[in-house]
Structure formats: C-alpha cells, structure tokens
Protein backbone atom coordinates (compact mmCIF):
# COMPACT_ATOMS: atom_id res chain seq x y z
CA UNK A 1 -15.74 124.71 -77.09
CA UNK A 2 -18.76 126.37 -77.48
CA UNK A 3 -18.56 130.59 -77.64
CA UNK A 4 -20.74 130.78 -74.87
CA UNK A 5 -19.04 127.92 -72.76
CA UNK A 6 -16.28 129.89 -73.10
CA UNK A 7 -17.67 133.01 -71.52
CA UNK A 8 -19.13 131.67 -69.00
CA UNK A 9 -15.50 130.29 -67.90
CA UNK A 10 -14.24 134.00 -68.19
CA UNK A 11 -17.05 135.08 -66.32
CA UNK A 12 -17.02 133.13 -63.44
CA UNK A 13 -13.07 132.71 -63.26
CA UNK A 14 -12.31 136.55 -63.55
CA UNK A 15 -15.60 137.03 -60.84
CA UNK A 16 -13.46 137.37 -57.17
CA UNK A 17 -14.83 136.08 -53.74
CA UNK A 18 -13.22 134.20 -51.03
CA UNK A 19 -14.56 132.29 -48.28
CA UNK A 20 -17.18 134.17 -46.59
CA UNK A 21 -17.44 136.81 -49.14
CA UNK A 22 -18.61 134.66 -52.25
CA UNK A 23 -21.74 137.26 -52.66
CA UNK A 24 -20.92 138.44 -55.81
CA UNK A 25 -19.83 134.89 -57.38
CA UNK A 26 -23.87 133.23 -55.83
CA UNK A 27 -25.33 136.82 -57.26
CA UNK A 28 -24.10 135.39 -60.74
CA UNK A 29 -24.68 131.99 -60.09
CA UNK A 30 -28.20 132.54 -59.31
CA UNK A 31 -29.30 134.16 -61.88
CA UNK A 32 -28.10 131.35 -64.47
CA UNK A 33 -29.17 128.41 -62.14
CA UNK A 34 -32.96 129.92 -61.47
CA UNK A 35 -34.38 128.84 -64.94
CA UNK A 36 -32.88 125.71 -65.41
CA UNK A 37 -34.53 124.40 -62.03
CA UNK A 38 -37.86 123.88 -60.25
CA UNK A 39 -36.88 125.78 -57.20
CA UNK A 40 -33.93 127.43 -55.59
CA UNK A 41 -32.72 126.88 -52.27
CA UNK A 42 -29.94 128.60 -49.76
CA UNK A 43 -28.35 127.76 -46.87
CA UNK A 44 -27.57 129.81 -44.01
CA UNK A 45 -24.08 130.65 -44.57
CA UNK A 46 -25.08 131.09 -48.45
CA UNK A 47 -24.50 127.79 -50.41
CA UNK A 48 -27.12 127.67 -53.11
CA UNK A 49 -28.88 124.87 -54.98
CA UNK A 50 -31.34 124.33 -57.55
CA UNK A 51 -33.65 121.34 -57.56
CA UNK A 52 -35.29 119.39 -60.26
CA UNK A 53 -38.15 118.06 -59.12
CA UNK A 54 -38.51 113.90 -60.04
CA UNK A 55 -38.92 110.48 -58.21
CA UNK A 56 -36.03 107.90 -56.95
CA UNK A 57 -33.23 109.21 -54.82
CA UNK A 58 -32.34 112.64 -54.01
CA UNK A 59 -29.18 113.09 -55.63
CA UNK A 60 -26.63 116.20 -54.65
CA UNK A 61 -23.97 117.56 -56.99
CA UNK A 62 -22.32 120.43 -55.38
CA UNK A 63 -19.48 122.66 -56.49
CA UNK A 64 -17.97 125.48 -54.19
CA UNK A 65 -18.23 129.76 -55.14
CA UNK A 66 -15.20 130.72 -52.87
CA UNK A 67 -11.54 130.91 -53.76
CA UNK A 68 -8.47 131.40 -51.52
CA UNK A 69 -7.24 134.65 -51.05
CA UNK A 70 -6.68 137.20 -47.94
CA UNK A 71 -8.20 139.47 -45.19
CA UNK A 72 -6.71 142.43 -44.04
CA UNK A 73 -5.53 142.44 -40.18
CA UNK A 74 -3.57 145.41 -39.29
CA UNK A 75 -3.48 148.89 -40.79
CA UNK A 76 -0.18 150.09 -40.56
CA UNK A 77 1.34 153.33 -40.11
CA UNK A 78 3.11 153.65 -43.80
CA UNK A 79 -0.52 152.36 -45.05
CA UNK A 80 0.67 148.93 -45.93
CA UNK A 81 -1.98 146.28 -44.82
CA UNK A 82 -0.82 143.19 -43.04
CA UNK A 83 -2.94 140.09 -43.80
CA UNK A 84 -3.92 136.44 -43.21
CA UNK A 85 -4.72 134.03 -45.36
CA UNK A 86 -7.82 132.53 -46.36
CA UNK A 87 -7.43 128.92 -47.45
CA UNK A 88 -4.36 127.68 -47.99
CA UNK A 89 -1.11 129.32 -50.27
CA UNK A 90 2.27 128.34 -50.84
CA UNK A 91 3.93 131.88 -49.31
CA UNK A 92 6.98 131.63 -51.98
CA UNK A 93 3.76 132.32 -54.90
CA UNK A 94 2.34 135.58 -53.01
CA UNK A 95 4.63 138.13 -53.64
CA UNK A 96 4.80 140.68 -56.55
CA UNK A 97 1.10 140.25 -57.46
CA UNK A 98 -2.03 141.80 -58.06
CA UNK A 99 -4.93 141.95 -56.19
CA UNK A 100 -7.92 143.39 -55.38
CA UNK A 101 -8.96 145.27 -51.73
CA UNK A 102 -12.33 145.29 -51.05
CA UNK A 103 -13.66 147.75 -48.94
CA UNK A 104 -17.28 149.13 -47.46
CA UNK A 105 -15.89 152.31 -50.33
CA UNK A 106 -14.90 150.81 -53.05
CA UNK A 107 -12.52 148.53 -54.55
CA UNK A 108 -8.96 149.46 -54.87
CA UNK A 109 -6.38 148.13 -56.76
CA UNK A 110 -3.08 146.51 -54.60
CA UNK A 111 -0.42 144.46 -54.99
CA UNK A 112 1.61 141.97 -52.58
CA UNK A 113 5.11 143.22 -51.45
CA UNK A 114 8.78 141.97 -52.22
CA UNK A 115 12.06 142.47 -51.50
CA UNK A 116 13.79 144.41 -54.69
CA UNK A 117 17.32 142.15 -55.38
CA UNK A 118 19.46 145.62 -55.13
CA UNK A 119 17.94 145.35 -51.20
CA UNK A 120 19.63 142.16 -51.34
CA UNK A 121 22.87 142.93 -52.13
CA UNK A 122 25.88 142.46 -49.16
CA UNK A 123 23.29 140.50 -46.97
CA UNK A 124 25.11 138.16 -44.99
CA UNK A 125 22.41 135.54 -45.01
CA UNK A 126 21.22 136.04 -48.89
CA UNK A 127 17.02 135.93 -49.65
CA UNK A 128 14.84 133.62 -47.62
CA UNK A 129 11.32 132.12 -48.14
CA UNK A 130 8.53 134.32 -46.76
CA UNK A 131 6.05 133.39 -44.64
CA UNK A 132 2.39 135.16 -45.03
CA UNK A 133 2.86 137.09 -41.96
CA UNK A 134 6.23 138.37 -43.66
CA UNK A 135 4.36 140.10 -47.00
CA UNK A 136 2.42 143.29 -46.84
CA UNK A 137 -0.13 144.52 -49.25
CA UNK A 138 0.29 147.91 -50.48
CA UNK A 139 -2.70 149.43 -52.58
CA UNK A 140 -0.32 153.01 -52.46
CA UNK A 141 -1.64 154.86 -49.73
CA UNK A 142 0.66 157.77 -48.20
CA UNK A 143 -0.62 156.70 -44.56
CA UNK A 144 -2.69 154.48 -42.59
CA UNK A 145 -4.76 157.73 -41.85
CA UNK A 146 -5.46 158.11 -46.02
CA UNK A 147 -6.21 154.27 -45.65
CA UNK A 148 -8.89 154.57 -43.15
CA UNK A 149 -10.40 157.57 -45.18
CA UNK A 150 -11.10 155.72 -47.96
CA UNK A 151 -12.80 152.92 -45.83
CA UNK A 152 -9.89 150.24 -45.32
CA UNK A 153 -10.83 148.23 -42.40
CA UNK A 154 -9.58 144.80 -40.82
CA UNK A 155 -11.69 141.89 -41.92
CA UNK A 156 -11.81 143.59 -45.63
CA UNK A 157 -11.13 141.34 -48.38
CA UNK A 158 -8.16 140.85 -50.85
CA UNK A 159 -8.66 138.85 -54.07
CA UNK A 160 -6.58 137.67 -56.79
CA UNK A 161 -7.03 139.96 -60.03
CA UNK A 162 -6.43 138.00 -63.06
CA UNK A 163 -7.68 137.80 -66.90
CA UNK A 164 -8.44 134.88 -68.30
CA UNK A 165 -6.71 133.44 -71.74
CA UNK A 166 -6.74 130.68 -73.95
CA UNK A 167 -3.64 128.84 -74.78
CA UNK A 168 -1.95 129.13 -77.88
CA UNK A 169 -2.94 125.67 -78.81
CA UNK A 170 -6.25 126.25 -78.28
CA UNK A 171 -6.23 122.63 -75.89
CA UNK A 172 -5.84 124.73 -72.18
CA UNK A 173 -6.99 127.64 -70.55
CA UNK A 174 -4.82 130.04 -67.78
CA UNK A 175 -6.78 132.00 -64.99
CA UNK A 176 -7.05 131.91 -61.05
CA UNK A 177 -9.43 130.25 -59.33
CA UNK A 178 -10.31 126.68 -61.62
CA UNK A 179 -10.30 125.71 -57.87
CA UNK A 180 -13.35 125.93 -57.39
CA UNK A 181 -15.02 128.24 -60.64
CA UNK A 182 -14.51 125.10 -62.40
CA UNK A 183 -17.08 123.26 -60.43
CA UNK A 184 -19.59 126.39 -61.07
CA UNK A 185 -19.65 126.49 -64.79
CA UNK A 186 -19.51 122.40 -64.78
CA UNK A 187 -23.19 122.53 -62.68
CA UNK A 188 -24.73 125.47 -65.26
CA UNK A 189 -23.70 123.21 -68.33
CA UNK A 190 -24.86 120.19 -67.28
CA UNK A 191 -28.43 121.56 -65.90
CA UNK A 192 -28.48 123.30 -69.57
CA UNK A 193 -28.28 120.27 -70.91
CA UNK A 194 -30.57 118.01 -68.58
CA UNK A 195 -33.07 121.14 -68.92
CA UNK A 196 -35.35 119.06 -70.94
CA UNK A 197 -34.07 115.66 -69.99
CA UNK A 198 -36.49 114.25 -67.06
CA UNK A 199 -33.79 112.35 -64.83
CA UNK A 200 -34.80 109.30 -62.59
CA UNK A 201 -33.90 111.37 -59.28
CA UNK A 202 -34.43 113.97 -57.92
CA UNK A 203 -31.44 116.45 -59.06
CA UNK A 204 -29.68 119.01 -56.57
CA UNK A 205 -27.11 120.81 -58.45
CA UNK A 206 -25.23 124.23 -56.75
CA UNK A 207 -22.65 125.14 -54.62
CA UNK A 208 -21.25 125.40 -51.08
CA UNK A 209 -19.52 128.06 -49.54
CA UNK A 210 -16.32 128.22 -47.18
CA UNK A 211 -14.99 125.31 -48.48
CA UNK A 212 -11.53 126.77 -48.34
CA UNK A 213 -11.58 127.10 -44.73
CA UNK A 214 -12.77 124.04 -43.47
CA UNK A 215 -15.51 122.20 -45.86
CA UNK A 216 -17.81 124.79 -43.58
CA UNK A 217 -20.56 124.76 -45.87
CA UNK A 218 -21.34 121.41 -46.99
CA UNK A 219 -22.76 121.09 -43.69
CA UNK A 220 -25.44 123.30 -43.83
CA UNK A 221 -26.01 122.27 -47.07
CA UNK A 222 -26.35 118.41 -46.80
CA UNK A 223 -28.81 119.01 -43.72
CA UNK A 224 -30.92 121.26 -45.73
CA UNK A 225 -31.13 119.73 -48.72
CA UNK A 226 -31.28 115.83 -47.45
CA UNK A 227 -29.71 113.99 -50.46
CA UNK A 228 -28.90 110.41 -50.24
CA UNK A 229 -25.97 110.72 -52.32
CA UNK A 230 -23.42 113.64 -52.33
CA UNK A 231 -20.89 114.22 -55.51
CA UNK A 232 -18.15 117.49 -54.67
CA UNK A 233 -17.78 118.80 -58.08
CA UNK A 234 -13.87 119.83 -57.63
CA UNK A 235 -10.39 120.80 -58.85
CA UNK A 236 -7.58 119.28 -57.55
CA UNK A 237 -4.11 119.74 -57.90
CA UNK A 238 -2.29 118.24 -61.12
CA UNK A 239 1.37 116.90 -60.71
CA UNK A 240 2.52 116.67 -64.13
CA UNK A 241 4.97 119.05 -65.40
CA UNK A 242 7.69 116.62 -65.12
CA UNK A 243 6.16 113.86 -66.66
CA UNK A 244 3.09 111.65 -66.63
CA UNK A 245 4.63 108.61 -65.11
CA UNK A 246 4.42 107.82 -61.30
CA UNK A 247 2.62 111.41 -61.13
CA UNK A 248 -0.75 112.17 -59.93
CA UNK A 249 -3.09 114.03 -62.36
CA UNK A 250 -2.44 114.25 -65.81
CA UNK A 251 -3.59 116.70 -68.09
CA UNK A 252 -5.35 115.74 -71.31
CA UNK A 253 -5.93 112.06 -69.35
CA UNK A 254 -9.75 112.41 -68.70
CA UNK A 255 -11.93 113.19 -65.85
CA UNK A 256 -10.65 112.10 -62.11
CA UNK A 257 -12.08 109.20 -60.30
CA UNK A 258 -10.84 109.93 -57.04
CA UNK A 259 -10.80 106.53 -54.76
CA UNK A 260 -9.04 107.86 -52.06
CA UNK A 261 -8.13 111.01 -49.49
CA UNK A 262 -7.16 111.53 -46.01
CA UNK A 263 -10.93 112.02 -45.75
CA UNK A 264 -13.34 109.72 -47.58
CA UNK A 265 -12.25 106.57 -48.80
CA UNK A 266 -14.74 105.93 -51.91
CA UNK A 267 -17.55 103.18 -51.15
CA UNK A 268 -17.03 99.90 -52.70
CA UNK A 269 -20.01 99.63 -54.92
CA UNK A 270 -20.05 103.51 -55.79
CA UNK A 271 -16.57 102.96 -56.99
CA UNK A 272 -18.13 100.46 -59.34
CA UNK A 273 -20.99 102.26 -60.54
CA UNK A 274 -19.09 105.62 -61.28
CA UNK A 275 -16.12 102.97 -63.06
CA UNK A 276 -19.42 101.30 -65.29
CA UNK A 277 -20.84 105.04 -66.10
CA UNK A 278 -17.57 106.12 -67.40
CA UNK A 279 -17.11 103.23 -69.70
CA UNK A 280 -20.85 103.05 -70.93
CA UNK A 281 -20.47 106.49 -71.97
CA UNK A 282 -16.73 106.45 -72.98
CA UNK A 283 -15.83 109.06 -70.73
CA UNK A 284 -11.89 109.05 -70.42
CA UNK A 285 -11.12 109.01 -66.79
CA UNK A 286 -8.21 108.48 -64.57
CA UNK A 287 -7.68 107.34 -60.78
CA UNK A 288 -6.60 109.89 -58.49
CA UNK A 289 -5.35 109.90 -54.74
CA UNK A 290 -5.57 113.24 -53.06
CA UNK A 291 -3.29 114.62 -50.42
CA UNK A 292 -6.12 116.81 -49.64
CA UNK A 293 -9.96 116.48 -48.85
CA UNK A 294 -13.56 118.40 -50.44
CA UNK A 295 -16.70 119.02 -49.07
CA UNK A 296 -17.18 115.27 -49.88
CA UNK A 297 -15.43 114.44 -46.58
CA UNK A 298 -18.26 116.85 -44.53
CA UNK A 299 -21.24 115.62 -46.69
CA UNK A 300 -20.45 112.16 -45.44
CA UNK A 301 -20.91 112.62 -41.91
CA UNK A 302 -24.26 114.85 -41.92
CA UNK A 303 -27.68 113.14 -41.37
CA UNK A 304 -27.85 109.14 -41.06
CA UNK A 305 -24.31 108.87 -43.10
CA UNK A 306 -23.96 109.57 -46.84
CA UNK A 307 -22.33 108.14 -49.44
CA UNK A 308 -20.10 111.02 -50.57
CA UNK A 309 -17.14 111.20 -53.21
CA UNK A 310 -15.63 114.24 -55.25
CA UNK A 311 -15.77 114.22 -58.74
CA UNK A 312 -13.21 117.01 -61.09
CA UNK A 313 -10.20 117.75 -62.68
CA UNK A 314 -6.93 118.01 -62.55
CA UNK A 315 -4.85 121.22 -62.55
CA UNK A 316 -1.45 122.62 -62.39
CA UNK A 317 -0.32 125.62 -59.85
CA UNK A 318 -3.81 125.61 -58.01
CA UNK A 319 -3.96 127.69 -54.92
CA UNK A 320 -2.18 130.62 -57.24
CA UNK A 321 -2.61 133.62 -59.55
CA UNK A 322 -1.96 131.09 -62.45
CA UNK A 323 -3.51 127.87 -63.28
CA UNK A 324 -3.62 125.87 -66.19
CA UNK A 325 -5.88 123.18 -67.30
CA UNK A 326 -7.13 121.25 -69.97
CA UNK A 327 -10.09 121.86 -71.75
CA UNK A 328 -10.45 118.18 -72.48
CA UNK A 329 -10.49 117.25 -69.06
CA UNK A 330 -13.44 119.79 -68.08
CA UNK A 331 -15.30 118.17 -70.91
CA UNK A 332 -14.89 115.12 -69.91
CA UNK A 333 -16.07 115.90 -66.04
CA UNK A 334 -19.05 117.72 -67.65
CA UNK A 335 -20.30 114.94 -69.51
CA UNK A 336 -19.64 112.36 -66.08
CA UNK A 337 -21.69 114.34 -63.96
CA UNK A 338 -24.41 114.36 -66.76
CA UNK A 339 -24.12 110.46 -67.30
CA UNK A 340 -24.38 110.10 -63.36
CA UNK A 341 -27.41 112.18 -63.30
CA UNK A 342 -29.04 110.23 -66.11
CA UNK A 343 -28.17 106.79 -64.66
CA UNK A 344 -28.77 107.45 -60.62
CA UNK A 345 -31.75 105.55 -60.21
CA UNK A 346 -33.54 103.62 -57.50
CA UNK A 347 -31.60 100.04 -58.65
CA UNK A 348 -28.67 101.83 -58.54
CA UNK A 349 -28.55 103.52 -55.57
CA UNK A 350 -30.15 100.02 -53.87
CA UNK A 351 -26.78 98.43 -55.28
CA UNK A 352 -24.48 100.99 -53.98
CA UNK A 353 -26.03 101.06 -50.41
CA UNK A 354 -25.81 97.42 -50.71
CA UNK A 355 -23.95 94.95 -48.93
C-alpha cells in the first residue's frame, strides 16, 4: 500500500460524523475531490459529487460520509446524558467505550456506561443485555447544571473515538467506521487515477449523506445529479471468523458482487457485465447476499427507474468501535470501480438496459 493511501485511510477513518452531522468528513472530502473533477456539486441535505465531464451515459458512483453513532436526549441531573442511536448498533458492543460529545463549545471527551461486576455480586437475576435506552454517557460532569454551562444540549452529537492501526501482518487494518470511510477513500483513489484517463461516460463520483438512517440521501442525490446508472460504493458486514465455508463475506476473497438484498435484486444483464469486468481485469471477487440494503435500494426508485447495485467489501464487527478488514479486498474494490468506469460505455449500457 502506498504511504499516502495509507493516510488517507487514517484520515478519513479517525475523521467523526454521523448522519446529519457529516460536515467535517464533506469539509475533507471536498477539498481532495475538487481537483480531480470538472465541477463539484451538492445536494441539499449535503451529499457531494464531482463530475468529469465526457460523452455516453452518465454514470454515478457514490459512497456515504456518515457513520453510526449517537445524539444526546436528556440531560440528567448527575450530568450523565441519555441518548439514542443513530443507525443501527448491537447494544451488548456500546458499553465501556470512548467517544466523543460534540457540542456548540467544544468537544469533550466521554465514555459509555457499565455496570462494574462487584455491582453484580448477590443479584438474584445475574447481568442482562442492555438495551440503548439502558446506557448513559458520562463525559464527567459534577451536574447537569456544569453540563449545560459548557454548552451540552439535546440533539448534540456523540461519535466513536478510535485510532487507526495496521495489523501485525501487515495484510488488515483495525479502525471504526470502514462502514462507510471505506467508500470515501475508494472514490479519491480511483478519480486519482482516472485523473488523466478520459472515460467513455460521463463520471459522477462522491458521496451521500444519512445513509445510516434511512438511505435519506441518495435521493436528493440521484435527482440532482440524473445518472443512468447508480453503483453504492459500500461496506458490508463479513461473517467469517468461524470459517469461510457456508459464511457470507470472506476476507482476503476479493471484492463483493452483491446479487441480492431485501432491497434491490441486481439486473440480469448488469450482473453480467460487472461478472465480464471482473474477469477481463482479473479482479478477485466473490458473491454476496446481504441481510441489509445501501443507498442502491433508494437510487433505484428516483427519476424514470435506475439500474442500481452496491459495490464493496467485506468486514468483520461493522456497526462497532472495532473493525477489521483486508487490505486486499479494498484493493481489489478500488481497481472494480476503476475497470467499470473505463468500460461503461454507450454499447454497454444499451446491453444492460436491454431486454
């Protein structure tokens, strides 16, 4: 991996920004995408795209800038903040972490409450799994009046804190938020490399926002920016650890050719063109069905109908403090979406609209 691959990855994984507060994550984002494009675009809810300008069909790669994380609710007296979540979490992975509170002040440092085992001890029942509502944050404030003083508010954000770090192998990579940073660093390093390649499309490459809440921005973004194809650029989650056979997602096994979800079933012909791209190219890839959709599923539906299908990786413990994936896979993905964007070209996209 190149050195600056590499921090561009720590960069935009260690960056924090959940739905609806991904400003700091598109502030980044911009400034890399702005010279590798024609123009730059942005939605209303702020998904941004850069566009390079060509003929053929309008062609839409699209990662996401939010992550999952939390927003405060309730103040209460001790100065413990009760939360929701935003986007989904497993509640048994929440507590004893760190985070970070982000207020109209400052940020502040907190961390996600449990239950000590010497509280444990003589209880008739023994532990039981939390639910969100169950976990406080505590960032160590005497009172909910010091809380309020230094500008703690409901509808303030809290964000996974988390360094990123290379494996001992040197073959994976731990850090929050592959889902969806991945998809980010995957759109810079293919328009770096396209940035003197003249591609028979039009090329849309960027990101939604909200997609952790609903797919909300792909909306937006589809009707702006009008493509006649859509490719989510995506993690999804690996199920590995106890072996590779009869599980879905492998690590090391390639990029993910995902031909089905609860939301999009992949096109026929699509299915075939993405299957001929890999093998031209010799891009490892493996088949994937998903338990859960991407903005794919809301890109479909927008304008006159378009073909839509997500694109990624697989990777363990997603939706956590703590994933790990495999540097070979994100290679792989990167050079996909490149092959796609070299190949997408009238003929083609004639044959996958076609009967």
């Amino acid at each position: 991996m190149k050195t600056t691959t590499w921090e561009r990855i720590k960069k935009y994984t260690e960056l924090q920004g959940t739905s609806g507060q991904e400003h700091e994550i598109r502030k980044a984002f911009r400034a890399e995408l702005t010279p590798l494009v024609d123009e730059v675009a942005q939605e209303g809810l702020g998904g941004i795209y850069g566009v390079k300008n060509g003929d053929g069909p309008r062609v839409m790669f699209a990662a996401h800038l939010d992550e999952v994380g939390f927003i405060v609710t309730e103040i209460l007296p001790s100065g413990a903040l009760k939360v929701a979540a935003v986007g989904g979490w497993n509640p048994a992975v929440i507590s004893s972490q760190r985070f970070t509170l982000f207020t109209s002040k400052g940020q502040y440092p907190v961390v996600s409450s449990s239950v000590s085992p010497h509280l444990l001890r003589g209880s008739a029942n023994g532990p039981k799994l939390p639910t969100v509502d169950d976990i406080l944050f505590d960032a160590g404030f005497v009172d909910n009046n010091e809380a309020l003083a230094f500008g703690v508010r409901p509808g303030d954000f809290v964000v996974p804190r988390v360094e990123t770090v290379m494996a001992a192998n040197q073959k994976r990579v731990m850090s929050k938020s592959w889902d969806n940073r991945f998809g980010v660093v995957t759109v810079l390093e293919a328009l770096e490399d396209l940035q003197n390649v003249k591609t028979p499309n039009t090329l849309i490459m960027g990101a939604d926002v909200q997609e952790e809440v609903g797919l909300r921005g792909a909306h937006g973004a589809v009707n702006l920016m009008k493509p006649d194809i859509f490719f989510a650029i995506d993690s999804s989650a690996a199920d590995d650890v106890a072996g590779s056979t009869g599980h879905q997602g492998v690590l090391d096994q390639g990029t993910l050719l995902r031909v089905f979800d609860p939301t999009v079933v992949m096109p026929l012909r699509l299915k075939e063109f993405l299957l001929s791209t890999a093998e031209d190219h010799h891009i490892p890839y493996q088949y994937f069905v998903s338990k859960g959709g991407t903005d794919a599923a809301a890109a479909q539906s927008e304008l006159n109908g378009v073909p839509s299908v997500a694109l990624g990786v697989a990777s363990r413990y997603i939706h956590t403090h703590q994933t790990v994936w495999s540097i070979k896979d994100f290679e792989a993905a990167k050079a996909f979406v490149i092959a796609i964007a070299q190949s997408l070209d009238d003929t083609n996209m004639k044959t996958i609209m076609g009967d």
